[in-house]
Protein backbone atom coordinates (compact mmCIF):
# COMPACT_ATOMS: atom_id res chain seq x y z
CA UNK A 1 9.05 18.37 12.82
CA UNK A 2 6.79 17.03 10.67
CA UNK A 3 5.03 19.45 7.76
CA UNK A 4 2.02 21.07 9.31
CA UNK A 5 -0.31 21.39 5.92
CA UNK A 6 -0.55 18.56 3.68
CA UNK A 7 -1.97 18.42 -0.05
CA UNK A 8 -3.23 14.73 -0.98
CA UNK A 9 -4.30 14.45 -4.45
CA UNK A 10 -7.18 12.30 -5.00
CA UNK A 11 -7.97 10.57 -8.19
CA UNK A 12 -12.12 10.57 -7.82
CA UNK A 13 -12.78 7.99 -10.96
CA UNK A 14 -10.37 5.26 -9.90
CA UNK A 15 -11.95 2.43 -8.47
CA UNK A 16 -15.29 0.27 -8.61
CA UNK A 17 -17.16 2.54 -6.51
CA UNK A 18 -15.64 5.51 -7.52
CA UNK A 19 -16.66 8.89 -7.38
CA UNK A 20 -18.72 8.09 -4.37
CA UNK A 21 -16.24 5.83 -2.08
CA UNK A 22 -13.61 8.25 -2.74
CA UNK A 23 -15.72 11.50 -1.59
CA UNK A 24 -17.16 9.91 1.20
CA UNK A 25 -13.73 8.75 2.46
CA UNK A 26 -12.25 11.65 2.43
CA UNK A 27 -15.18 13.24 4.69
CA UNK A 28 -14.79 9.92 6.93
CA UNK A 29 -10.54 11.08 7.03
CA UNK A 30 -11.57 14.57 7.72
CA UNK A 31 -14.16 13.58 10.39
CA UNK A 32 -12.41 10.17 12.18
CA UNK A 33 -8.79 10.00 11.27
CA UNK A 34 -7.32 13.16 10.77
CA UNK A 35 -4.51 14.52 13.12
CA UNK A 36 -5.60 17.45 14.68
CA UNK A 37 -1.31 18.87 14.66
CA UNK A 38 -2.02 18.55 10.80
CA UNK A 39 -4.15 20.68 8.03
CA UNK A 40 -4.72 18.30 4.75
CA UNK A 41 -5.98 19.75 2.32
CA UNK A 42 -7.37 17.51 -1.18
CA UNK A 43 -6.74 18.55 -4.77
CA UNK A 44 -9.54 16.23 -5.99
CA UNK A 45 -9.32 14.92 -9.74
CA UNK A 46 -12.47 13.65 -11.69
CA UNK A 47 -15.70 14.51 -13.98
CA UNK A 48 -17.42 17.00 -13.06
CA UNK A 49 -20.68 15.40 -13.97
CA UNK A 50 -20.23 13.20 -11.32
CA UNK A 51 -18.23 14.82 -8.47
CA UNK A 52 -19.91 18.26 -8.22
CA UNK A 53 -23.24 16.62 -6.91
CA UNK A 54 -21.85 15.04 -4.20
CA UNK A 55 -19.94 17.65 -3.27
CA UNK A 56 -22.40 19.57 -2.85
CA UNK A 57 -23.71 16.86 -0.05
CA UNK A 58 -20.16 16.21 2.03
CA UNK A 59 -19.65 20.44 2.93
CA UNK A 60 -16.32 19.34 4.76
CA UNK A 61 -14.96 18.07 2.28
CA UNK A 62 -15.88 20.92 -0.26
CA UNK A 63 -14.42 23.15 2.19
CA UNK A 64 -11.53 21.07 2.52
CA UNK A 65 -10.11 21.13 -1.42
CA UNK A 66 -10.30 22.07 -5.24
CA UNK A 67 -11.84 20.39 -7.31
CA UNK A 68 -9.83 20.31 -10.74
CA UNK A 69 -12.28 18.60 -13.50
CA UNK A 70 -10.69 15.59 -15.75
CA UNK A 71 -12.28 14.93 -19.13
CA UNK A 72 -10.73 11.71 -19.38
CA UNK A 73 -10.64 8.07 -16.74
CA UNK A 74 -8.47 5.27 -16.87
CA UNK A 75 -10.63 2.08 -17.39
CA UNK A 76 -9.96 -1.12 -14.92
CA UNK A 77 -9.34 -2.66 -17.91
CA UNK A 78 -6.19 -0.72 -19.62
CA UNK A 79 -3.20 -2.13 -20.31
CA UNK A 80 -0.89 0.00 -18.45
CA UNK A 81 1.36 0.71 -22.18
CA UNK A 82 -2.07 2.54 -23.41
CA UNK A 83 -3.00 4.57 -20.23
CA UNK A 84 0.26 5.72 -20.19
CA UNK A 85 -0.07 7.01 -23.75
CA UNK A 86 -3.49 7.77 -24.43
CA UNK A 87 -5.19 8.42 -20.85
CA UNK A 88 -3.84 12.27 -20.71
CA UNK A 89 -6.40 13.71 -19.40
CA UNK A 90 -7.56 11.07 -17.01
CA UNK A 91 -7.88 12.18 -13.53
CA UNK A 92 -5.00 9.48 -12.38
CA UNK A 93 -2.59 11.04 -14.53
CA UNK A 94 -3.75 14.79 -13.55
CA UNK A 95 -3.24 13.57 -9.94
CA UNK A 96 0.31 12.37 -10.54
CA UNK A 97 1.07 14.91 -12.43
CA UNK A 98 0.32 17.34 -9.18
CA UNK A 99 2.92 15.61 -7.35
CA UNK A 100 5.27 15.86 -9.96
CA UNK A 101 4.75 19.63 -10.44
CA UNK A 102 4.68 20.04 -5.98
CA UNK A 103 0.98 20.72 -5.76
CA UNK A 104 0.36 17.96 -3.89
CA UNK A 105 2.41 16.15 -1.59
CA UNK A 106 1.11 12.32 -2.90
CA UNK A 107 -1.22 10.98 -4.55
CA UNK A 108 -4.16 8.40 -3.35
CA UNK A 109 -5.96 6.34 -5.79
CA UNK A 110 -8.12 2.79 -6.46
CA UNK A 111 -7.74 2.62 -10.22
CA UNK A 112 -6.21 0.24 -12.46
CA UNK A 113 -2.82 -0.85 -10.63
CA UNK A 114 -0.28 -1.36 -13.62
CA UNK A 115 -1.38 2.21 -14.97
CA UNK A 116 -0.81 3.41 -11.88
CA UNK A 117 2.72 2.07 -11.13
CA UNK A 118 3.25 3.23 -15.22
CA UNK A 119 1.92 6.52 -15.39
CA UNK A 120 3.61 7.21 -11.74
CA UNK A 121 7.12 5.89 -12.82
CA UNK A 122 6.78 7.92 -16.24
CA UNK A 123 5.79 11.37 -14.54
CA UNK A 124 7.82 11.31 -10.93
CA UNK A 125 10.69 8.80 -12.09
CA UNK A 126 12.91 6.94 -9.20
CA UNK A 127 14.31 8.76 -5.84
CA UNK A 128 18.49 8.93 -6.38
CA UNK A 129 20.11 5.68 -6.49
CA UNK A 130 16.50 3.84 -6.42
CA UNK A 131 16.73 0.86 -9.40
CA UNK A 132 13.02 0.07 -9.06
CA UNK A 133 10.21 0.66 -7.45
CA UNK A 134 8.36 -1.72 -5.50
CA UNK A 135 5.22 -2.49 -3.76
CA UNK A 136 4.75 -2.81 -0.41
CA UNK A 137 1.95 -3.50 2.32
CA UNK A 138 0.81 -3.96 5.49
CA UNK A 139 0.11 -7.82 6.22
CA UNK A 140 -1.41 -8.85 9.78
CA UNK A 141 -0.06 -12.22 10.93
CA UNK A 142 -1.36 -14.47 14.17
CA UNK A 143 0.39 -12.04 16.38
CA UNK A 144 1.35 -8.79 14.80
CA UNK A 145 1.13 -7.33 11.43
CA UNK A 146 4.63 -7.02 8.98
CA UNK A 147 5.61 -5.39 5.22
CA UNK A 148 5.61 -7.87 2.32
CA UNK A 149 7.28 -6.37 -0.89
CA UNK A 150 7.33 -6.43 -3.75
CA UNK A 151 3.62 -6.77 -4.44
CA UNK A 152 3.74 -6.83 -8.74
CA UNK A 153 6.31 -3.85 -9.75
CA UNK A 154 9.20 -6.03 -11.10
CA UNK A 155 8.01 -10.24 -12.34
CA UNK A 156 11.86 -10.19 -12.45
CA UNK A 157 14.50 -9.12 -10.10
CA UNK A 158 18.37 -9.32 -9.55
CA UNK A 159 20.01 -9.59 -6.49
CA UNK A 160 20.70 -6.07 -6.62
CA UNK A 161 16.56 -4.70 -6.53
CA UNK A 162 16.28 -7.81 -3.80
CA UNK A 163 18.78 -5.58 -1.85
CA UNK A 164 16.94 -2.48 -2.11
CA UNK A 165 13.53 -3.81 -1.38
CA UNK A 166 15.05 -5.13 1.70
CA UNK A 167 16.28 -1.50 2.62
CA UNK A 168 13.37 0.29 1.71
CA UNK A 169 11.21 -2.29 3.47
CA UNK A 170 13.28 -1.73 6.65
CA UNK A 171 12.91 1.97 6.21
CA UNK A 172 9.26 1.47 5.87
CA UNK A 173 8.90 -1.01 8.67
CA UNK A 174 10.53 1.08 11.44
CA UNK A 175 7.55 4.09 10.21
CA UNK A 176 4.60 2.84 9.72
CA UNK A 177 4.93 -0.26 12.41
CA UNK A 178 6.64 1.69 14.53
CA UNK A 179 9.85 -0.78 14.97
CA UNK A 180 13.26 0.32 15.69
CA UNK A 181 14.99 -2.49 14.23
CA UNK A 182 13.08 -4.10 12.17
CA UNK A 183 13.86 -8.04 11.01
CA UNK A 184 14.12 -8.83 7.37
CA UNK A 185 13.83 -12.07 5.73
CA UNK A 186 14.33 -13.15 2.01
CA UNK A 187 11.13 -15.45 1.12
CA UNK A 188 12.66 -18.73 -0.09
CA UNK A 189 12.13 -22.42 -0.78
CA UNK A 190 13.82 -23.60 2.16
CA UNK A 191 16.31 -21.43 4.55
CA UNK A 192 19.52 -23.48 3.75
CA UNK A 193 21.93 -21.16 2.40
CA UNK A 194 21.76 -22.92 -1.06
CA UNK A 195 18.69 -22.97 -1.47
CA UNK A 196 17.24 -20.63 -4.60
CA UNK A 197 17.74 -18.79 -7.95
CA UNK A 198 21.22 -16.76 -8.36
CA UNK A 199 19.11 -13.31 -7.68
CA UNK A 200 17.90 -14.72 -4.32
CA UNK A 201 21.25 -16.02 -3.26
CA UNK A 202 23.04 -12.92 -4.60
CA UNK A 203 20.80 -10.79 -2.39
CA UNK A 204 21.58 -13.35 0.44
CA UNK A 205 25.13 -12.27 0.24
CA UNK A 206 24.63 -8.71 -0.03
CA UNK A 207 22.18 -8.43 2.77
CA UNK A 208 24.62 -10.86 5.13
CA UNK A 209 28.01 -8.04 3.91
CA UNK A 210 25.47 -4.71 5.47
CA UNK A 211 24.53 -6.21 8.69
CA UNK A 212 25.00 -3.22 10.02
CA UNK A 213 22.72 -1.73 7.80
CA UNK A 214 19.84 -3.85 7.88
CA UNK A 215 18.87 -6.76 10.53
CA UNK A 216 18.94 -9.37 8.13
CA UNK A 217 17.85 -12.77 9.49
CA UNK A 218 18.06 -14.72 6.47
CA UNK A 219 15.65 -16.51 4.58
CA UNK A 220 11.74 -17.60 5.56
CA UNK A 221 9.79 -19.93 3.84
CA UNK A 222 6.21 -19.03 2.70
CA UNK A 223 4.96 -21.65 5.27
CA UNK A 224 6.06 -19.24 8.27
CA UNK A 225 4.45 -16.20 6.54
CA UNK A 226 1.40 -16.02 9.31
CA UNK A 227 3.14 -16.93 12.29
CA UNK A 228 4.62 -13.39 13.01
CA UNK A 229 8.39 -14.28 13.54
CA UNK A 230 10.13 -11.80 11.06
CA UNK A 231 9.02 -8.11 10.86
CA UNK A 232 9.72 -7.83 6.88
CA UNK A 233 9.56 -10.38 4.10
CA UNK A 234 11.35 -9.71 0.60
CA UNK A 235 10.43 -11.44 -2.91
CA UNK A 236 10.39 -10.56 -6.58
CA UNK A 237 7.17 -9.30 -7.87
CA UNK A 238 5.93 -12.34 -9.21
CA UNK A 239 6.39 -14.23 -6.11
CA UNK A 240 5.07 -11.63 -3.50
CA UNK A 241 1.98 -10.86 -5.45
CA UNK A 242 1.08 -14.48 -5.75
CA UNK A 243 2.22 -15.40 -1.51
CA UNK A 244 0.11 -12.23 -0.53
CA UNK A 245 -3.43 -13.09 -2.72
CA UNK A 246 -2.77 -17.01 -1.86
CA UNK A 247 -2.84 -15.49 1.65
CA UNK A 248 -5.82 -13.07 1.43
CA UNK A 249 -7.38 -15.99 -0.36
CA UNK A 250 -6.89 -18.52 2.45
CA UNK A 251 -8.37 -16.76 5.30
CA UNK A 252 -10.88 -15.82 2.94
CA UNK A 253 -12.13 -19.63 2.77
CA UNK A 254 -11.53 -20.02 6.60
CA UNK A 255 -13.80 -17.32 7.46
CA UNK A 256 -16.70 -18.44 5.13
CA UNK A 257 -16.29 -21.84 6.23
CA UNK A 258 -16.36 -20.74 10.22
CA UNK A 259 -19.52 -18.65 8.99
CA UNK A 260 -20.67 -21.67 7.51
CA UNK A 261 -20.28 -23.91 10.64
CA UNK A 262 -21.65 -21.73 13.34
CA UNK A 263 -24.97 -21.12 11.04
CA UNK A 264 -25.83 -25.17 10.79
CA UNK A 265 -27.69 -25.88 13.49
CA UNK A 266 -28.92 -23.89 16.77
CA UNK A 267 -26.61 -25.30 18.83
CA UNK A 268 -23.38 -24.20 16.13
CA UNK A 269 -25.41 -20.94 16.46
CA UNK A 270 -25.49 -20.54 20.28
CA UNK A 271 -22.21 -21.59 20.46
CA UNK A 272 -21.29 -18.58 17.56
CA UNK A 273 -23.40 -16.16 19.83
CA UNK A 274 -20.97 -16.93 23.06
CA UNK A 275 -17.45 -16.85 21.40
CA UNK A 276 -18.57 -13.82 19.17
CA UNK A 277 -16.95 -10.97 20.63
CA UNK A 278 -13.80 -13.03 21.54
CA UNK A 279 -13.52 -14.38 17.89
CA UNK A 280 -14.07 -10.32 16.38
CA UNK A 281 -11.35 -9.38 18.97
CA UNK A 282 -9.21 -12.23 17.72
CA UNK A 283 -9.72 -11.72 13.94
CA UNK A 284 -9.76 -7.49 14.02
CA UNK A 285 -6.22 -7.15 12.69
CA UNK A 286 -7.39 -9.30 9.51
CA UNK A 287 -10.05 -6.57 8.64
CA UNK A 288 -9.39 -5.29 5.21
CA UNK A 289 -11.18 -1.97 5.54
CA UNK A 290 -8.19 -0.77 7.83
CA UNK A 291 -5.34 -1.89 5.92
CA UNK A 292 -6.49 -0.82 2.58
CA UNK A 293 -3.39 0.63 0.85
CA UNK A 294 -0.38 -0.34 -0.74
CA UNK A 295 2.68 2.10 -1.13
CA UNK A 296 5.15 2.34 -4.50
CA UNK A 297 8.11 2.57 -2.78
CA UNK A 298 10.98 4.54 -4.37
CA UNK A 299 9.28 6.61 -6.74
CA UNK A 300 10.18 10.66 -6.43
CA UNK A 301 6.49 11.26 -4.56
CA UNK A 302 3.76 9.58 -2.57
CA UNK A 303 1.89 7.18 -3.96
CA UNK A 304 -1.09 5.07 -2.43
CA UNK A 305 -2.80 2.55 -4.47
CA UNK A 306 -5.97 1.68 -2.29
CA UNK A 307 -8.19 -1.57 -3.27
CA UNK A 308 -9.92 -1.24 -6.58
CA UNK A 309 -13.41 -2.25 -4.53
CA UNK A 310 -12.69 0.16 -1.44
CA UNK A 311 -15.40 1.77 0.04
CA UNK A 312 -15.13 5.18 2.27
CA UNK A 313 -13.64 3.74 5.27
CA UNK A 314 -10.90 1.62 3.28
CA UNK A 315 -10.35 4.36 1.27
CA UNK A 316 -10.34 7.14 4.40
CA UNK A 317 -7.50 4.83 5.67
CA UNK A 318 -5.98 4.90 2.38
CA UNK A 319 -5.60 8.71 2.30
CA UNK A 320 -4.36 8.03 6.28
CA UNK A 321 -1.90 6.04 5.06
CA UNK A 322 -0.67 8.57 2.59
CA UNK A 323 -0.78 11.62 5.01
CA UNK A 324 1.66 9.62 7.65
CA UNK A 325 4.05 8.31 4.93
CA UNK A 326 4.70 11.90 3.81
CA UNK A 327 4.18 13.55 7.33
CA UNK A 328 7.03 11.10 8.55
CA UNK A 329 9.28 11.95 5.74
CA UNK A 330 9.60 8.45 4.65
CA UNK A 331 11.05 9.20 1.26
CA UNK A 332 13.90 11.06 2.78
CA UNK A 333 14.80 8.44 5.29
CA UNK A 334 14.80 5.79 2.02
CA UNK A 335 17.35 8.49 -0.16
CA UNK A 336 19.44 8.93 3.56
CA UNK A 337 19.70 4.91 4.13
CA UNK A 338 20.45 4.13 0.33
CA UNK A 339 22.78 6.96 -0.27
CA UNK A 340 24.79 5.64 3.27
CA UNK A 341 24.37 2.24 1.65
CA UNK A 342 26.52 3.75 -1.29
């Protein structure tokens, strides 16, 4: 049975419309998305300068947490080697440290990324038999959505981390989109078997030897990404981060330039008024204000890094997100798979 109270820390300066986006999602969670077999509860981490006044305006959240005050804030612009050693008091590494000390069940926050990943890998460390953490999300495709990983943890990889990311992206796949057996591909530059660097082929190997384990369906190339055939894709850091904002960045263009076309004359704009609701339909799964949230798989706690420009509802998902990973017990299922790996 899943836990029926849930602590969330929430790190109330992170982000670029933080304290306010973070306060108002949390009263948009308590009011829209919250499952009513569950009592969350927020530890909320900031200055109380700027948190107490509004506050004072959302009375379900105030009823609905502590309020711990920070003196300190990790800046978007840190380098994630001086948050870690001089952003003490910040309210992302009072947050973390919550988790760390079983206060809170995970942490949600939109701050600076790297510091995040840092101070998170410094406090809570790695689950047993975890190499590295990665990052993982939620990508929507033409027909269903699928987990991409890893986002930016590890530039470099060995076969070895490629092999875990594959696990804990399987792990992750059959939770939060509800799969039983989820397919996993290694993203490649072709899908011949010789195709690649020696990590990528050594984690070919690996994957093919624990079929049992995982449903491995070998590689994909980045041209396939959108088309919804595999359930999970796998890449070093460096190559998932750029696939995923190459993505984001091309239907990006195609939606300005539809908005473009069906504004240029009246008849573009009649035309836009009757395929409207079919094209919103069509294009909901690509809104980014319900997928906002990225997960650091592996590390010894919850952590959700939500977009650094989320506003309450991204960020109301965000803190969704968090409260299902840890109500689903996803970080046990990850130690149970790798440790039957072993």
């Amino acid at each position: 049975m899943p836990p029926k109270n849930i602590v969330i820390a929430l790190d109330a300066m992170g982000g670029d419309l933080a304290p306010l986006s973070v306060i108002q999602g949390a009263d948009f969670f308590l009011s829209n998305l919250v499952d009513p077999n569950l009592k969350v509860f927020f530890h909320i981490y900031g200055d109380e300068k700027e948190v107490f006044p509004l506050l004072s305006q959302y009375k379900k959240v105030s009823s609905n947490s502590e309020f711990i005050h920070c003196s300190d804030n990790v800046l978007a612009a840190d380098k994630p080697s001086f948050a870690l050693r001089h952003r003490k008091d910040s309210s992302m590494r009072a947050a973390i440290q919550a988790v760390k000390q079983g206060r809170a069940s995970g942490i949600v926050s939109s701050g600076n990324t790297g510091a995040l990943m840092a101070i998170s890998r410094f406090v809570l460390g790695a689950l047993p038999n975890i190499y590295r953490p990665a990052i993982v999300s939620i990508c929507p495709t033409k027909t269903k959505s699928l987990a991409l990983l890893d986002l930016g943890a590890n530039v470099d990889c060995n076969a070895d981390s490629l092999f875990q990311f594959a696990l804990m992206g399987s792990i992750f796949a059959k939770i939060a989109l509800k799969i039983d057996n989820p397919e996993v591909a290694l993203l490649n530059i072709g899908i011949e078997e010789v195709k690649g660097n020696d990590a990528v082929r050594g984690a070919f190997e690996l994957l093919k030897d624990n079929s049992s384990s995982i449903n491995f369906k070998g590689y994909i190339e980045a041209s396939e990404f959108l088309e919804g055939n595999i359930d999970v894709i796998v890449a070093d850091g460096f190559v998932g981060n750029v696939m995923l904002k190459t993505a984001e960045a091309t239907a990006n263009t195609f939606l300005e330039l539809m908005k473009s076309a069906l504004s240029s004359s009246l008849i573009a704009k009649l035309f836009g008024m009757f395929i409207r609701s079919k094209l919103k339909r069509a294009l909901s799964r690509f809104n980014p204000k319900t997928r906002s949230g990225a997960i650091f798989l592996g590390l010894n706690g919850i952590v959700i890094k939500s977009h650094g420009n989320s506003d309450a509802i991204s960020f109301a998902h965000a803190i969704k997100f968090a409260v299902n990973s840890i109500s689903e017990n996803l970080n046990q299922k990850i130690i149970d798979g790798v440790g039957h790996i072993e």
